[in-house]
Structures are given as structure tokens and as C-alpha cells.
PDB file of N, CA and C in Angstrom:
ATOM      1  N   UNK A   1      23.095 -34.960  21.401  1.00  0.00           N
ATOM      2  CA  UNK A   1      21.960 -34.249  21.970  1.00  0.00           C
ATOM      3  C   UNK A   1      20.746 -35.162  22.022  1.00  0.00           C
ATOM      4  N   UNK A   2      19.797 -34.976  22.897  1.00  0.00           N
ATOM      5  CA  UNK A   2      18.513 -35.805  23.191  1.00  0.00           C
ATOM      6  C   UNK A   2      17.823 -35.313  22.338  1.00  0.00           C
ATOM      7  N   UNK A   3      16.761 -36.232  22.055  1.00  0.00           N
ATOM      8  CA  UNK A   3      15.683 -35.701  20.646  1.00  0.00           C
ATOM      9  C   UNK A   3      15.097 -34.728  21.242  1.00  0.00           C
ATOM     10  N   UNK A   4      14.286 -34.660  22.298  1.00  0.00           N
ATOM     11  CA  UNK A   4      13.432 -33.519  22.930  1.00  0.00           C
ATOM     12  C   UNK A   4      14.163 -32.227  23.208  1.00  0.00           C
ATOM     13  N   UNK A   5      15.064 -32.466  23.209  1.00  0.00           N
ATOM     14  CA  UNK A   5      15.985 -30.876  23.606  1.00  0.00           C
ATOM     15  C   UNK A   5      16.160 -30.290  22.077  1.00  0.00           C
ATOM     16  N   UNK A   6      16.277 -30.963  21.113  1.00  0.00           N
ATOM     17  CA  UNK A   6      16.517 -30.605  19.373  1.00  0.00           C
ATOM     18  C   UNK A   6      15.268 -30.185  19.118  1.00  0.00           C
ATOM     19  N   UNK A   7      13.883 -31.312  19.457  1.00  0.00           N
ATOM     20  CA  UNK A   7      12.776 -30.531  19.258  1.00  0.00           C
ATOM     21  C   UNK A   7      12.422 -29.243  19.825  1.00  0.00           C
ATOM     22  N   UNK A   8      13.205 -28.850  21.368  1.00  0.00           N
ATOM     23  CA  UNK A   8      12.430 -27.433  21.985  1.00  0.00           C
ATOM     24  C   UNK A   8      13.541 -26.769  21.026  1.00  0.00           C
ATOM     25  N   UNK A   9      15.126 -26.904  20.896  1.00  0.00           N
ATOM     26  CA  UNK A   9      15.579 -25.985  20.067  1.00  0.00           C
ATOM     27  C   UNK A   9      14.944 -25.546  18.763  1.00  0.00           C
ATOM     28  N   UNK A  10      14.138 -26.601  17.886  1.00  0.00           N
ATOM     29  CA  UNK A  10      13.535 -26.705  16.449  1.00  0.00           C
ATOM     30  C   UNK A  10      12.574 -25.488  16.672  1.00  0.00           C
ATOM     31  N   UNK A  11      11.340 -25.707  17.921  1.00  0.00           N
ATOM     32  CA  UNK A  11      10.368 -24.875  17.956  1.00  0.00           C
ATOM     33  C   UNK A  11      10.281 -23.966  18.582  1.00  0.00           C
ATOM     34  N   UNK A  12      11.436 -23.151  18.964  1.00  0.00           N
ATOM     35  CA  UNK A  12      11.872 -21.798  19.467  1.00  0.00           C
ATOM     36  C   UNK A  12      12.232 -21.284  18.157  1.00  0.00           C
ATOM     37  N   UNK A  13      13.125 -22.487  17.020  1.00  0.00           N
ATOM     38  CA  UNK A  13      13.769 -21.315  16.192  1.00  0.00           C
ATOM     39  C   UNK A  13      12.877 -21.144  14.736  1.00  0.00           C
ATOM     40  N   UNK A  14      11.443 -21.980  15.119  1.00  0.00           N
ATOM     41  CA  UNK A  14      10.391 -21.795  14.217  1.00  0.00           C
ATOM     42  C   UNK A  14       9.773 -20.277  14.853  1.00  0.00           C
ATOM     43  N   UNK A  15       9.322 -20.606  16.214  1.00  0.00           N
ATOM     44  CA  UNK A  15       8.754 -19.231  16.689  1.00  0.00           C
ATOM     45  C   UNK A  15       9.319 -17.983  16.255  1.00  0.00           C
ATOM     46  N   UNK A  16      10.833 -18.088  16.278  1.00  0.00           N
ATOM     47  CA  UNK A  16      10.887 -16.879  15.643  1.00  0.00           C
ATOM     48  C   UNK A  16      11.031 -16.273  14.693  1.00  0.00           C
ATOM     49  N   UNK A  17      11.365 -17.196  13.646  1.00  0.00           N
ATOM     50  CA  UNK A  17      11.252 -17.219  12.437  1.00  0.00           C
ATOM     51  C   UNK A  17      10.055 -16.697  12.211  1.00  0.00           C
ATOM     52  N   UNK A  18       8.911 -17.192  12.305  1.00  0.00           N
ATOM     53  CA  UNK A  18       7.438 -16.606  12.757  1.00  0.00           C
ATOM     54  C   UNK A  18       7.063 -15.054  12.812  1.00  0.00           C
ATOM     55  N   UNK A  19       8.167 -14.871  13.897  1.00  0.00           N
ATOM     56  CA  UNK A  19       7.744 -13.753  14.615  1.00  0.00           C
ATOM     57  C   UNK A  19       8.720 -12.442  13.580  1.00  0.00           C
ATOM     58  N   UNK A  20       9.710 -12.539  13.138  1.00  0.00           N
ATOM     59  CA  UNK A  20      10.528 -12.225  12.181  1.00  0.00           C
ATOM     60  C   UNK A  20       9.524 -12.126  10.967  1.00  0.00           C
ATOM     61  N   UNK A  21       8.948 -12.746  10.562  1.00  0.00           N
ATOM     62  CA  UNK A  21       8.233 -12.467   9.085  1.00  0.00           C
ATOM     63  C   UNK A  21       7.119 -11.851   9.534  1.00  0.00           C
ATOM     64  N   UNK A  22       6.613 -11.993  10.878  1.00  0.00           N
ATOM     65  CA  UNK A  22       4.761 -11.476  11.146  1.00  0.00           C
ATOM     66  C   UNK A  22       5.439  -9.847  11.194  1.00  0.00           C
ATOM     67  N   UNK A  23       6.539  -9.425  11.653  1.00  0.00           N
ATOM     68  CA  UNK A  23       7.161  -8.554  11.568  1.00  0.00           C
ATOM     69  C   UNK A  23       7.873  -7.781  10.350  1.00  0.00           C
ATOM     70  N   UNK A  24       8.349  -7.916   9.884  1.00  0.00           N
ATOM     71  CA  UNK A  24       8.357  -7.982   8.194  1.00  0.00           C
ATOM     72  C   UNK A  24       7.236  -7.596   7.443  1.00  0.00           C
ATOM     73  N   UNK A  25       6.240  -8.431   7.711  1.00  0.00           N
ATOM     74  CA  UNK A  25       5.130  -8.044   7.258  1.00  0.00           C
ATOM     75  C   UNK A  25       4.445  -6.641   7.133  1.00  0.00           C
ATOM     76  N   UNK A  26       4.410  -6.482   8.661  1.00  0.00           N
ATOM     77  CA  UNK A  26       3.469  -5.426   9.685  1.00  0.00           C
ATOM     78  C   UNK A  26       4.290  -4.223   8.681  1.00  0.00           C
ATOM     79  N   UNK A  27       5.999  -4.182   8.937  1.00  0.00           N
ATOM     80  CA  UNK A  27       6.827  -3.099   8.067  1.00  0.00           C
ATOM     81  C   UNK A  27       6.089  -2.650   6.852  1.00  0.00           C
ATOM     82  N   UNK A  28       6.126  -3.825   5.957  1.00  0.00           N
ATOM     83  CA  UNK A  28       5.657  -3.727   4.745  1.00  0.00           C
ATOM     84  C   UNK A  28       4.677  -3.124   4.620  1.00  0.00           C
ATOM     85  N   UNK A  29       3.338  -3.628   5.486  1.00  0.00           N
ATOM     86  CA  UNK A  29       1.903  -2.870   5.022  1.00  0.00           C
ATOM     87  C   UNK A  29       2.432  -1.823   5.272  1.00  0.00           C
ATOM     88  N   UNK A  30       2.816  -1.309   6.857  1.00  0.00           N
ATOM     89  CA  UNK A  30       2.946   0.072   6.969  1.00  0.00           C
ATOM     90  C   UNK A  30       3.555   1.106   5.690  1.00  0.00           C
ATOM     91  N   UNK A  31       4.627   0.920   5.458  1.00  0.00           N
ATOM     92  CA  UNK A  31       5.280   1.712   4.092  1.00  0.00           C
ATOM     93  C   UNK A  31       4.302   1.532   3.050  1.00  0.00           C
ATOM     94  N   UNK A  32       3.455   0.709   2.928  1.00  0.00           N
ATOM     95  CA  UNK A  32       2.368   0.623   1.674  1.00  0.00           C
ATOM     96  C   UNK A  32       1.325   1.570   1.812  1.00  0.00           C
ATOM     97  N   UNK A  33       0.841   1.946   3.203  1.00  0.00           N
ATOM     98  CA  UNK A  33       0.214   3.057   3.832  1.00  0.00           C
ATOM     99  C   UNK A  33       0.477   4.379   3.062  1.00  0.00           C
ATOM    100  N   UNK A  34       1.757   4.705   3.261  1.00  0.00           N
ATOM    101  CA  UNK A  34       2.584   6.053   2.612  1.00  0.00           C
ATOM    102  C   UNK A  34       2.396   7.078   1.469  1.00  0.00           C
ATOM    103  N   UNK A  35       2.400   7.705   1.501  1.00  0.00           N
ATOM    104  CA  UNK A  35       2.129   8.199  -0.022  1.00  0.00           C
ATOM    105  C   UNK A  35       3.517   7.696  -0.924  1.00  0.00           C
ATOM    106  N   UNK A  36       2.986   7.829  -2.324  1.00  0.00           N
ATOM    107  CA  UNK A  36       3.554   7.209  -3.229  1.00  0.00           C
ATOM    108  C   UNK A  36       5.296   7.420  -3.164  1.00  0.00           C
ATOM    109  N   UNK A  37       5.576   8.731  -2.826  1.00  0.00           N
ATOM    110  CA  UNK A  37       7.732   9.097  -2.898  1.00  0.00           C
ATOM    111  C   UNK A  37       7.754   8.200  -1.800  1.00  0.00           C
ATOM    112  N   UNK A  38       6.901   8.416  -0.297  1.00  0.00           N
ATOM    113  CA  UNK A  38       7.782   7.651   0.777  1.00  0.00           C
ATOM    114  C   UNK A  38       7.815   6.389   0.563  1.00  0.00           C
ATOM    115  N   UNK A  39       6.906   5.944   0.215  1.00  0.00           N
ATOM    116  CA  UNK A  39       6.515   4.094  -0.496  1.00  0.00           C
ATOM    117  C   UNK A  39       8.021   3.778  -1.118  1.00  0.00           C
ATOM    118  N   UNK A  40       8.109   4.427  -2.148  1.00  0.00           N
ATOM    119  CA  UNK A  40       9.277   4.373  -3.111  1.00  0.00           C
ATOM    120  C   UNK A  40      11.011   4.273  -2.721  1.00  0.00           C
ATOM    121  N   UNK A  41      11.180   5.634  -1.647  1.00  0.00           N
ATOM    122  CA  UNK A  41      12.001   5.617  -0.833  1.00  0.00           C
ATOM    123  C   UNK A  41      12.138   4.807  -0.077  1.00  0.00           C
ATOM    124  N   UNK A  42      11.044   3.889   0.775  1.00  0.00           N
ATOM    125  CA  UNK A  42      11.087   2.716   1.864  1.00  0.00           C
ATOM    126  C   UNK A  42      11.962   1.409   0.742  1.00  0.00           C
ATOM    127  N   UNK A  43      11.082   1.430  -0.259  1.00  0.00           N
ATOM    128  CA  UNK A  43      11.171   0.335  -0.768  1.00  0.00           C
ATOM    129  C   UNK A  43      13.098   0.016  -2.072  1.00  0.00           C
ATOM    130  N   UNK A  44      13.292   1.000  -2.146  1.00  0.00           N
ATOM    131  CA  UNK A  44      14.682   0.952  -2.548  1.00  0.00           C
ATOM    132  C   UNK A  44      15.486   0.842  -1.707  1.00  0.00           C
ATOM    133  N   UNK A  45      15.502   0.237  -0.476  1.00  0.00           N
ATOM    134  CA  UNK A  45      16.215   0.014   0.553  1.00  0.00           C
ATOM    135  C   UNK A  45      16.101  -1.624   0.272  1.00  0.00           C
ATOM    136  N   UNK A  46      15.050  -2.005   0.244  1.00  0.00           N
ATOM    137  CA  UNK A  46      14.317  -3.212   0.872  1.00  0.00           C
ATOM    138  C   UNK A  46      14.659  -4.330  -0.414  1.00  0.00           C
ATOM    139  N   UNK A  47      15.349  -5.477   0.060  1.00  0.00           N
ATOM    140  CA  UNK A  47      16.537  -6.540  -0.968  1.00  0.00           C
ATOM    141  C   UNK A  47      15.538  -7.451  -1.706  1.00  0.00           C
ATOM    142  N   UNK A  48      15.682  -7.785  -2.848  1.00  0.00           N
ATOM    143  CA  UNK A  48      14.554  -7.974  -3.526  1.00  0.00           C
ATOM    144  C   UNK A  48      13.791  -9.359  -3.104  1.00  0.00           C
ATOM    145  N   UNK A  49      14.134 -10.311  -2.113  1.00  0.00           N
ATOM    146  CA  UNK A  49      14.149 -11.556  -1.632  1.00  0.00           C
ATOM    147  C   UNK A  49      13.097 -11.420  -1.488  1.00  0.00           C
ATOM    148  N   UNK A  50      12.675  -9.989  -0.292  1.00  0.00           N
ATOM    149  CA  UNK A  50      11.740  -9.992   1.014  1.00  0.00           C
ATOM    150  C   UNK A  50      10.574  -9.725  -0.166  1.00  0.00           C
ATOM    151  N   UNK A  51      10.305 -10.068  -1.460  1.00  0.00           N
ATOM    152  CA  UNK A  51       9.032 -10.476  -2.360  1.00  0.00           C
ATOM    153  C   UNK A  51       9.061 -11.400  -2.545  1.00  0.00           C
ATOM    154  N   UNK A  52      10.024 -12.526  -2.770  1.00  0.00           N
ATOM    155  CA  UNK A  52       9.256 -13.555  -2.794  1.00  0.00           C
ATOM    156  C   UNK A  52       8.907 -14.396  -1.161  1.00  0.00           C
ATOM    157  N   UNK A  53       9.210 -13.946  -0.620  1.00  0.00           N
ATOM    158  CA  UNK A  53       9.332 -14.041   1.150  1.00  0.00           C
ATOM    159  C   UNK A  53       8.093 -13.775   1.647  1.00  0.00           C
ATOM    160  N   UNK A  54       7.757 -12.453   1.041  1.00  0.00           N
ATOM    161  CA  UNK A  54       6.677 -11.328   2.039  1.00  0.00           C
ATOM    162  C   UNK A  54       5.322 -11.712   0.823  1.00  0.00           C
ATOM    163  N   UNK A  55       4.192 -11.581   1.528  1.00  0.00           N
ATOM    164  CA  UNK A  55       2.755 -11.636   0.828  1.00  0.00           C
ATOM    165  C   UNK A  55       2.503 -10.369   0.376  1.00  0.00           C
ATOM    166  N   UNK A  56       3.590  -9.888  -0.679  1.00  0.00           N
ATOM    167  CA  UNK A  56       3.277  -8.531  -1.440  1.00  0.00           C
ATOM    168  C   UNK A  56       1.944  -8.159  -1.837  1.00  0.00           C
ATOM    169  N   UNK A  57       1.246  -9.018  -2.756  1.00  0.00           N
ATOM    170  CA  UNK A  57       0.083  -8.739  -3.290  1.00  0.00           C
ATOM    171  C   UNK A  57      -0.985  -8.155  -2.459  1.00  0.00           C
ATOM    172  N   UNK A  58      -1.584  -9.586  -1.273  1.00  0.00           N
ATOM    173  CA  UNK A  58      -2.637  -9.205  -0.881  1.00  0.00           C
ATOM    174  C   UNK A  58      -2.426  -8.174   0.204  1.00  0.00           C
ATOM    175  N   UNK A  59      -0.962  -7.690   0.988  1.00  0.00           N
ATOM    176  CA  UNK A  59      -0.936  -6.691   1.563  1.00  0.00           C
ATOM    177  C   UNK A  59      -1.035  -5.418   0.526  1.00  0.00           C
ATOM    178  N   UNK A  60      -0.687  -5.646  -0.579  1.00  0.00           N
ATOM    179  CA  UNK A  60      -0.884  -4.316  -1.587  1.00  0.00           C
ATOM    180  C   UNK A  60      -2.216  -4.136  -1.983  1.00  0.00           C
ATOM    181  N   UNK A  61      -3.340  -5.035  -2.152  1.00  0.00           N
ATOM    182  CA  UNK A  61      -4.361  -5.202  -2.358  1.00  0.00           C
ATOM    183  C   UNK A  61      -5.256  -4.536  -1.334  1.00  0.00           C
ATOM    184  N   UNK A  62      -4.786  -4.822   0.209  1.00  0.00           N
ATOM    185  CA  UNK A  62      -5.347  -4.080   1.538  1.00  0.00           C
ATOM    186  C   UNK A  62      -5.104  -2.906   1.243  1.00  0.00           C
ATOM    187  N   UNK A  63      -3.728  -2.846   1.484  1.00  0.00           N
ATOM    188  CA  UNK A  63      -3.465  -1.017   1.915  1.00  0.00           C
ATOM    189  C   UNK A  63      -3.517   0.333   0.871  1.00  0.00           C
ATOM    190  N   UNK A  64      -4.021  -0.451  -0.389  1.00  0.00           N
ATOM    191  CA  UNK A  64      -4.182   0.656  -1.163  1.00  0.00           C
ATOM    192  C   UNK A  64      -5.494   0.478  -1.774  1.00  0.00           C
ATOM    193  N   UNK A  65      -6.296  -0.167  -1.341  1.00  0.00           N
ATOM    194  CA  UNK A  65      -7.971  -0.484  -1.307  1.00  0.00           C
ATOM    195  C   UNK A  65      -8.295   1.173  -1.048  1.00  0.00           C
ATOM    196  N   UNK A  66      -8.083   1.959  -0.153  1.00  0.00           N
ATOM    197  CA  UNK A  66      -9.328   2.652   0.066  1.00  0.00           C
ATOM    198  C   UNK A  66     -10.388   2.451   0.561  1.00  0.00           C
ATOM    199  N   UNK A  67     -11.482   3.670   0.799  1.00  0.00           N
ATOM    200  CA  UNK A  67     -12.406   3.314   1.960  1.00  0.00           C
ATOM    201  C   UNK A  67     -14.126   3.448   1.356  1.00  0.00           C
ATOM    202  N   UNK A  68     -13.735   4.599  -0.168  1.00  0.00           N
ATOM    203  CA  UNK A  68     -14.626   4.823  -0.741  1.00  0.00           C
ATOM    204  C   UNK A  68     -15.688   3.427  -0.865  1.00  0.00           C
ATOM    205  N   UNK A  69     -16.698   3.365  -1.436  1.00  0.00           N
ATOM    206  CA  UNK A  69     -17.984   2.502  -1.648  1.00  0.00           C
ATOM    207  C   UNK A  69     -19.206   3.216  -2.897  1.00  0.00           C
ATOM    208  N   UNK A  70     -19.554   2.115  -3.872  1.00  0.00           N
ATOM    209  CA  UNK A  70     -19.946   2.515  -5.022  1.00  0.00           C
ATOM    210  C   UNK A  70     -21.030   3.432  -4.347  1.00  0.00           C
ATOM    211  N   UNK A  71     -21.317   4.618  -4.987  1.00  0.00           N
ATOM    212  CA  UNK A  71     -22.546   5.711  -4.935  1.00  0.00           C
ATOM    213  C   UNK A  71     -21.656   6.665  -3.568  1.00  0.00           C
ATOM    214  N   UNK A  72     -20.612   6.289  -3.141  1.00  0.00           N
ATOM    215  CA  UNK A  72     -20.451   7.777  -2.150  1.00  0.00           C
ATOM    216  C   UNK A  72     -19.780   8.801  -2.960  1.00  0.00           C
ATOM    217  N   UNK A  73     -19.617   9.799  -2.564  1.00  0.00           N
ATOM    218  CA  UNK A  73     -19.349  10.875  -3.631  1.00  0.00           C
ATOM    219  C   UNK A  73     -17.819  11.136  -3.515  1.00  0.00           C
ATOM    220  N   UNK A  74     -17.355  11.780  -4.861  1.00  0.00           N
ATOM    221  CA  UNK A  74     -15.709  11.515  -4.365  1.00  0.00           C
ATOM    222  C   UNK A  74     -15.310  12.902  -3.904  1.00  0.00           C
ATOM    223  N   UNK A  75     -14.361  12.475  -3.327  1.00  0.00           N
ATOM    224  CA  UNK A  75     -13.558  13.614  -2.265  1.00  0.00           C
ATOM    225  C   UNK A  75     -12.978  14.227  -3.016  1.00  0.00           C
ATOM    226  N   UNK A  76     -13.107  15.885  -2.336  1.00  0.00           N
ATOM    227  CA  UNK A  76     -12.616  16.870  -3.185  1.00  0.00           C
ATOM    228  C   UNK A  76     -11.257  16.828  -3.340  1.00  0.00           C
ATOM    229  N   UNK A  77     -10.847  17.757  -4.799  1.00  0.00           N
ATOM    230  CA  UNK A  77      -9.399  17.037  -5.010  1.00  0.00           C
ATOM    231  C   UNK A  77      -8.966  18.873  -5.889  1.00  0.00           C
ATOM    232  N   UNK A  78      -8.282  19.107  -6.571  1.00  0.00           N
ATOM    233  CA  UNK A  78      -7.699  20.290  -7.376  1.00  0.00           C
ATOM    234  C   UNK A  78      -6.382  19.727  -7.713  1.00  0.00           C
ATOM    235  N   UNK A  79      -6.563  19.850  -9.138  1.00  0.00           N
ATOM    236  CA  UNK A  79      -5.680  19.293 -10.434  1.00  0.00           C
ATOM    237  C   UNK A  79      -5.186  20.938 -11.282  1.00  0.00           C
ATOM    238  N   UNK A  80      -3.510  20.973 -11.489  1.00  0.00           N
ATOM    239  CA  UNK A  80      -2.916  22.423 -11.661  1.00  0.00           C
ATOM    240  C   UNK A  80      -4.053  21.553 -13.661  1.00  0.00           C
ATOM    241  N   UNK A  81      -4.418  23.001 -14.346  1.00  0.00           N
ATOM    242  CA  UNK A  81      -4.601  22.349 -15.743  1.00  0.00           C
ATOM    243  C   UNK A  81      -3.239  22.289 -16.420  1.00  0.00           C
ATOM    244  N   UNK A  82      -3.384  21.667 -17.696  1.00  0.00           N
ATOM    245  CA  UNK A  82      -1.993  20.903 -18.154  1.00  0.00           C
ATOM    246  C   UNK A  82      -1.573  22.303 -19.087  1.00  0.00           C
ATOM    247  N   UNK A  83      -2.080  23.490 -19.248  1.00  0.00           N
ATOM    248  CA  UNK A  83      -1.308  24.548 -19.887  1.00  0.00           C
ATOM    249  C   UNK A  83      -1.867  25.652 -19.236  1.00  0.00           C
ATOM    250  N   UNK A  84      -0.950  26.321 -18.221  1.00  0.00           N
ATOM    251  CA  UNK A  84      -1.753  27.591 -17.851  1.00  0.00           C
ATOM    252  C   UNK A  84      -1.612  27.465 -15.814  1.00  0.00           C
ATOM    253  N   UNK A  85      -1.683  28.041 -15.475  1.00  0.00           N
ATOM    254  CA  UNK A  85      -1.704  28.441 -13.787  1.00  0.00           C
ATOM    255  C   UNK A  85      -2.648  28.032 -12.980  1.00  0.00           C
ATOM    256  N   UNK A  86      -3.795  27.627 -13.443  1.00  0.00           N
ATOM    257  CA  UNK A  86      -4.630  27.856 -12.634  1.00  0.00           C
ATOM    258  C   UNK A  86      -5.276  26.396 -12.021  1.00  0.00           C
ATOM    259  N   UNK A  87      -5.895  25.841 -11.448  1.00  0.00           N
ATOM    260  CA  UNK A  87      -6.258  24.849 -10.246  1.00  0.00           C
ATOM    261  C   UNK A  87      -7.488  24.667 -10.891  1.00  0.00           C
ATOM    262  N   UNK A  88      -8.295  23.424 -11.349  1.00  0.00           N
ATOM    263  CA  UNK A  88      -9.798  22.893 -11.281  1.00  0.00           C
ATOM    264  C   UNK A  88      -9.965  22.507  -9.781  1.00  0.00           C
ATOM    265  N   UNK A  89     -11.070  22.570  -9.177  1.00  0.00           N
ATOM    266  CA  UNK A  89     -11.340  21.877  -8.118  1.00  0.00           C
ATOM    267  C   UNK A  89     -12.384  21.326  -8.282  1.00  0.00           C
ATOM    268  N   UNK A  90     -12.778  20.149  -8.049  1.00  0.00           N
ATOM    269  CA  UNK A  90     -13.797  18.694  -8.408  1.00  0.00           C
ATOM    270  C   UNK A  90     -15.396  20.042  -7.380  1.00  0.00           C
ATOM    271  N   UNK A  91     -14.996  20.247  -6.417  1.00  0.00           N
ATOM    272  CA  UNK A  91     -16.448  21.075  -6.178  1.00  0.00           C
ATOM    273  C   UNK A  91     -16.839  22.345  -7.196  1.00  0.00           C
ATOM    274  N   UNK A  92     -15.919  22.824  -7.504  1.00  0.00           N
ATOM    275  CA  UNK A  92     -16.169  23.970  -8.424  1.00  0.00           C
ATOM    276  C   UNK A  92     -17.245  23.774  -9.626  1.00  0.00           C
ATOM    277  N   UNK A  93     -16.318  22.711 -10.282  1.00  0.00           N
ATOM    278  CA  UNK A  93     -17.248  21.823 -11.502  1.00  0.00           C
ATOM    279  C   UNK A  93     -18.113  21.575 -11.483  1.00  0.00           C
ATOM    280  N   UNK A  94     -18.038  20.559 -10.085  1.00  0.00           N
ATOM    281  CA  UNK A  94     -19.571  20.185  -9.960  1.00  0.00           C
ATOM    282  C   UNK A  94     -20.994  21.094  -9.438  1.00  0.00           C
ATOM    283  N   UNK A  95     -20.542  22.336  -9.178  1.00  0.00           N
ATOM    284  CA  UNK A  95     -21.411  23.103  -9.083  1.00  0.00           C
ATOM    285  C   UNK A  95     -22.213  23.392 -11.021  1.00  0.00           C
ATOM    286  N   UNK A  96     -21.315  23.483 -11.254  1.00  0.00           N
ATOM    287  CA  UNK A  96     -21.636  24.414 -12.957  1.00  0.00           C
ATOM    288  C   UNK A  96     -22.078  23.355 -13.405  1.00  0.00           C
ATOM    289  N   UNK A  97     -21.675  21.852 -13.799  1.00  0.00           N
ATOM    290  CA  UNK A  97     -22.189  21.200 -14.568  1.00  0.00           C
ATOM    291  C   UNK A  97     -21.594  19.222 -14.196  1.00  0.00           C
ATOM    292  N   UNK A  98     -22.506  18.701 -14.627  1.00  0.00           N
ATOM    293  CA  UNK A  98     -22.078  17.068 -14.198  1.00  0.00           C
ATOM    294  C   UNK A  98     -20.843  16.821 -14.469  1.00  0.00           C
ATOM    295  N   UNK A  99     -20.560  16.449 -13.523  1.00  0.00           N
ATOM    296  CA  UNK A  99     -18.814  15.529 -13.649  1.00  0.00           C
ATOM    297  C   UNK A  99     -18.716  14.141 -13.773  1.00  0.00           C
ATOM    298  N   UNK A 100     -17.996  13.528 -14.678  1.00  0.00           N
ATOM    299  CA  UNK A 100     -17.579  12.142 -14.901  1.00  0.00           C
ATOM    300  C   UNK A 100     -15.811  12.227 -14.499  1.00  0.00           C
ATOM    301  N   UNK A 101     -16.079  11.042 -13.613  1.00  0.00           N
ATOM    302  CA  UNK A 101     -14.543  10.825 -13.430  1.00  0.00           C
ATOM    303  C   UNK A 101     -14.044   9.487 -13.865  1.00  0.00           C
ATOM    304  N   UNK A 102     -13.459   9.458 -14.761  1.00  0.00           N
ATOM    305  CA  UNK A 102     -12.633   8.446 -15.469  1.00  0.00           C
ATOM    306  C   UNK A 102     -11.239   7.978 -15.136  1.00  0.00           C
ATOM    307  N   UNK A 103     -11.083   6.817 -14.599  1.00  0.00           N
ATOM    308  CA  UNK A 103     -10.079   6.126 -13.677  1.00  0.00           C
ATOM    309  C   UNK A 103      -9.113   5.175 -14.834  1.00  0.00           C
ATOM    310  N   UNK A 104      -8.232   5.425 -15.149  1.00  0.00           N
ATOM    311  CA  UNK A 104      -7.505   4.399 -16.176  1.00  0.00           C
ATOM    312  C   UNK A 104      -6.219   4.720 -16.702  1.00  0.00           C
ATOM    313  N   UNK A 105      -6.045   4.001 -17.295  1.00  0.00           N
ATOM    314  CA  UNK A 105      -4.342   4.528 -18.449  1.00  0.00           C
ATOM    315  C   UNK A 105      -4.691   4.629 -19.632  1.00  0.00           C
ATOM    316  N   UNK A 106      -3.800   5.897 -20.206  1.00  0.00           N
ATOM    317  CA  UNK A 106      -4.217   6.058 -21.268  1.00  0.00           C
ATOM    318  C   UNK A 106      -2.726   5.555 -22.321  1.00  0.00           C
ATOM    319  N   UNK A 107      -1.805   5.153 -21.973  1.00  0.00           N
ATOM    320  CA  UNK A 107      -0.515   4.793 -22.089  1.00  0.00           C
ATOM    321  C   UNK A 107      -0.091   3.435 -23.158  1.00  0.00           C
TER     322      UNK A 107
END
């Protein structure tokens, strides 16, 4: 084979290689989008390679960022309480008395 014909074969089968992972990718954020079961479900399919392959982090870092910004107020939410039937709702509370919301593990 001529060198130039190996090189257009080389950089067709880079392009798609390319185009194969920019694709891959796009998958990934999307299912990172998901709420947490479909996330889970996508991802027990998915062979453990395509991490060290795929830019897990900083697409996980994007798509589960959020939109909130320090001082906006947080979006209403209702939590069942941990003994008993009944629903808190974050506006309810905050009518009656100041709310602190505490973000962490306690584990």
C-alpha cells in the first residue's frame, strides 16, 4: 500500500473513533441527567471499561451540579416523617418558624 492511502485510511479511522467516544459521551451525560433508579438501571448495563474510557467525573460534576446559586431560596420539597403518616413540607415550616437545611452524611 502507498503511504498516503494508509494515512487517509489512519485518519478516517481516527475520525471515528472520535466520533464513537464524542458519542459515548453525549449517552453518558444524558443517563447522568436521570433521576437516581434510571441512572442506576442505565448504568448496570454499561461494561466497566467505558470509565476508564469515558470522562466520568467532570461529566458527573456537570450534570448533577444543579442550577441553584448561594442566597436563592430552596425549592419546595415534602419529606414522609421517619415515624408516623404524615408529609413536612419545606413551605409549611417556613411559614411557622426559620428553617436550616443541612446537606451531609451522617454515616
Amino acid at each position: 500500500m502507498r503511504p498516503r492511502r494508509l494515512l487517509r485510511i489512519a485518519a478516517a479511522s481516527l475520525v471515528c473513533l472520535v466520533v464513537i467516544w464524542g458519542a459515548a459521551a453525549a449517552a453518558l451525560y444524558a443517563a447522568m441527567r436521570q433521576p437516581p433508579e434510571t441512572f442506576g438501571r442505565i448504568m448496570s448495563h454499561v461494561p466497566s471499561v467505558a470509565m476508564l474510557v469515558l470522562p466520568f467525573k467532570p461529566l458527573w460534576m456537570s450534570a448533577r451540579s444543579g442550577h441553584l446559586q448561594v442566597g436563592d431560596p430552596a425549592p419546595e420539597f415534602a419529606l414522609p416523617i421517619l415515624h408516623g403518616d404524615r408529609m413536612v413540607r419545606l413551605s409549611h415550616e417556613y411559614r411557622q418558624k426559620p428553617v436550616v437545611l443541612v446537606f451531609g452524611s451522617y454515616t
